[in-house]
Protein backbone atom coordinates (compact mmCIF):
# COMPACT_ATOMS: atom_id res chain seq x y z
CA UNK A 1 -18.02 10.99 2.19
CA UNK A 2 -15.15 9.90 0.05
CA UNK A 3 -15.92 11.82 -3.42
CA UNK A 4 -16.18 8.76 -5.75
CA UNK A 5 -19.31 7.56 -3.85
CA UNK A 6 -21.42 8.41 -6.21
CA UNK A 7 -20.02 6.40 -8.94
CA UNK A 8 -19.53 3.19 -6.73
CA UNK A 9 -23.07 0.79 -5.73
CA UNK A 10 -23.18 -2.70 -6.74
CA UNK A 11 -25.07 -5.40 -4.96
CA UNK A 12 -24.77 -8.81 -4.66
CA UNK A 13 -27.55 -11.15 -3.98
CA UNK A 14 -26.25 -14.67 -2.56
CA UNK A 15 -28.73 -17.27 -1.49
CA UNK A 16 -30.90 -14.58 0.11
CA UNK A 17 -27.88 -12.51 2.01
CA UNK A 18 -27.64 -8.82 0.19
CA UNK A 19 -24.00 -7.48 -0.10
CA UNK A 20 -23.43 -3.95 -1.14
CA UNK A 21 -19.78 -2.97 -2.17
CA UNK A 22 -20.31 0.57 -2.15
CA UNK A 23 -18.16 3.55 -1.12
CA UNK A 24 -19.64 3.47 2.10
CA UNK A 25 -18.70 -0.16 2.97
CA UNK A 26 -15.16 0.33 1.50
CA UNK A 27 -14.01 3.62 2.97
CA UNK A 28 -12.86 1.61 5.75
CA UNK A 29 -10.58 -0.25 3.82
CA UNK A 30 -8.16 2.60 2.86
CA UNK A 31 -6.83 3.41 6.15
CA UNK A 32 -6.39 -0.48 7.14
CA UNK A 33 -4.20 -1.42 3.84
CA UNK A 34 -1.96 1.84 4.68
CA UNK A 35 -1.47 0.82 8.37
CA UNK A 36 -0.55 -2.87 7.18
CA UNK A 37 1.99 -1.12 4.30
CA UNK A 38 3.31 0.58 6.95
CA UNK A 39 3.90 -1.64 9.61
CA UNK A 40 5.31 -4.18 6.86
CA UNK A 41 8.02 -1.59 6.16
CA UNK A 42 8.67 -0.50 9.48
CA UNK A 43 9.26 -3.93 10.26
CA UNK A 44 11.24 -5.02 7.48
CA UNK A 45 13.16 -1.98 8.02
CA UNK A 46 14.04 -3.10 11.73
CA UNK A 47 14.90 -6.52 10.64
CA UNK A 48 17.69 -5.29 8.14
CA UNK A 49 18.91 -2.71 10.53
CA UNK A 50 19.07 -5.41 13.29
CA UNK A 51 20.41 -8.55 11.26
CA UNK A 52 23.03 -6.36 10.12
CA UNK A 53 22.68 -6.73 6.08
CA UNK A 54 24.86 -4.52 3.90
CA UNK A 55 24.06 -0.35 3.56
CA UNK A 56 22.72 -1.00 0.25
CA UNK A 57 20.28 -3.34 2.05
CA UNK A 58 19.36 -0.67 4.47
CA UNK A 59 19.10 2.23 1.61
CA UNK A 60 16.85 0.39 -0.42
CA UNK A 61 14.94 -0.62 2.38
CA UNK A 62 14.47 3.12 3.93
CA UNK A 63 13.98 4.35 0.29
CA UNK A 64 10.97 2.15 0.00
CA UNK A 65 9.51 3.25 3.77
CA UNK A 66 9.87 6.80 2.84
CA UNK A 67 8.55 6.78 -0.59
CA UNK A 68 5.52 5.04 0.54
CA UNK A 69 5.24 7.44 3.69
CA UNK A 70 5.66 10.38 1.13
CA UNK A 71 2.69 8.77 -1.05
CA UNK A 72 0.32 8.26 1.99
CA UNK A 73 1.36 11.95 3.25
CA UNK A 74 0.33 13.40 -0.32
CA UNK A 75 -2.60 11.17 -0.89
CA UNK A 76 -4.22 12.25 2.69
CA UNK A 77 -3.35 16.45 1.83
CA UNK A 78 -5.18 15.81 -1.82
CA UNK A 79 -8.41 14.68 -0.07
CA UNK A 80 -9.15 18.17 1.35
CA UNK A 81 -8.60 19.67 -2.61
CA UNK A 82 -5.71 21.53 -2.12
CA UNK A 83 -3.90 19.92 -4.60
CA UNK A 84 -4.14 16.97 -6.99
CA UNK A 85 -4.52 13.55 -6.74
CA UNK A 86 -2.86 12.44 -9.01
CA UNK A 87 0.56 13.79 -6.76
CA UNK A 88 1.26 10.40 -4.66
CA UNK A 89 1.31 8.15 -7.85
CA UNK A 90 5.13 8.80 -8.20
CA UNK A 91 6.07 8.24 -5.13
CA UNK A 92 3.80 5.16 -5.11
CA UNK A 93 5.68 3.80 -8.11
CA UNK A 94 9.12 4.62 -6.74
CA UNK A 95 8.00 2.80 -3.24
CA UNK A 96 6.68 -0.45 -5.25
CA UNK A 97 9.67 -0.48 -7.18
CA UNK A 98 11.98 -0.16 -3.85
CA UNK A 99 10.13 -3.35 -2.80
CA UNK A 100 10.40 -5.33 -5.49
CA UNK A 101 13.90 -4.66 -5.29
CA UNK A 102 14.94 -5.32 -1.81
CA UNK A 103 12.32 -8.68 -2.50
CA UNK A 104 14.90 -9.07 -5.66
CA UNK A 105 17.78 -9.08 -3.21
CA UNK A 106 16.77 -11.67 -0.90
CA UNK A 107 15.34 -14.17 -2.91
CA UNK A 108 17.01 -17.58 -2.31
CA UNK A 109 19.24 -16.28 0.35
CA UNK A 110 17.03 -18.11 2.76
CA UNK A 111 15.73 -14.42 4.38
CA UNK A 112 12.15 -15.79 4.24
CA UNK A 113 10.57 -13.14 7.25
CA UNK A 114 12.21 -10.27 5.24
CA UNK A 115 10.55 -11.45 1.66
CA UNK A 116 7.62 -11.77 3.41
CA UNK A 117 7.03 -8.82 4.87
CA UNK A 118 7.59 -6.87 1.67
CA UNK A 119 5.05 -8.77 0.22
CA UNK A 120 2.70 -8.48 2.33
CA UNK A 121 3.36 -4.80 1.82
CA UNK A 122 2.94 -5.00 -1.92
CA UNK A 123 0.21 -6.91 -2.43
CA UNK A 124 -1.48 -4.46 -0.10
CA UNK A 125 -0.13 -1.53 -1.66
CA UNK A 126 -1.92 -3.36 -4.96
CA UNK A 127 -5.17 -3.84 -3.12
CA UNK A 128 -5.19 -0.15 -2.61
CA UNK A 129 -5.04 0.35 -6.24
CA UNK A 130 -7.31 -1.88 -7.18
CA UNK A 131 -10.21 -0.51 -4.82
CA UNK A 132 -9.53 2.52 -5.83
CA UNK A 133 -9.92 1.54 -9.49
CA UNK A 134 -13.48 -0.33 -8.10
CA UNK A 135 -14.68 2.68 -6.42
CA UNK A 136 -13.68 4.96 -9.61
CA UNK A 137 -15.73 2.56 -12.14
């Protein structure tokens, strides 16, 4: 079990259905937002290589793929203990930012598939962080 599950248990009550958001329900979560991040990237990586954009196009593009692979890589070794959690937040940032750049790049210049899939890779990137800050408080 995920080591902030003791913090995490609320329970909502609507018209008669019980809902618990606990660790237990969200664990799942994690490794579904990471696989969509992922595939986002991978694909918007494809599509830049493939529609032939500029090499500062593809650059930014990798950079953001491989900082966020670097993040997931550290995030899954800190689980076990051998070393802090706090060690993917960098390379977190640094992927986020490389997104929000390459999203910088194409905006109005009618790329629409390419904005979208980065994001759709940020906002879950941002879901991540906020259930992590849920499961924390």
């Amino acid at each position: 079990m995920h080591k902030f599950a003791a913090y995490v248990f609320v329970s909502v009550d609507f018209r008669g259905i019980a809902l618990e958001l606990s660790a237990k329900t969200l664990w799942p979560l994690f490794p579904l937002l990471l696989l969509v991040v992922v595939v986002c990237l991978t694909w918007a990586m494809v599509k830049v290589v493939r529609q032939g954009h500029d090499r500062q196009a593809i650059w930014i593009q990798a950079g953001a793929l491989m900082c966020y692979l670097l993040a997931a890589a550290s995030a899954i070794a800190s689980e076990s203990g051998g070393m802090s959690a706090q060690v993917h937040r960098p390379f977190s940032l640094l992927a986020q930012l490389f997104i929000i750049w390459a999203m910088y790049r194409v905006w109005g210049r009618r790329r629409h598939g390419l904005f979208s899939l980065n994001a759709v890779a940020l906002a879950a990137i941002l879901a991540d962080t906020a259930l992590h800050f849920v499961l924390i408080r």
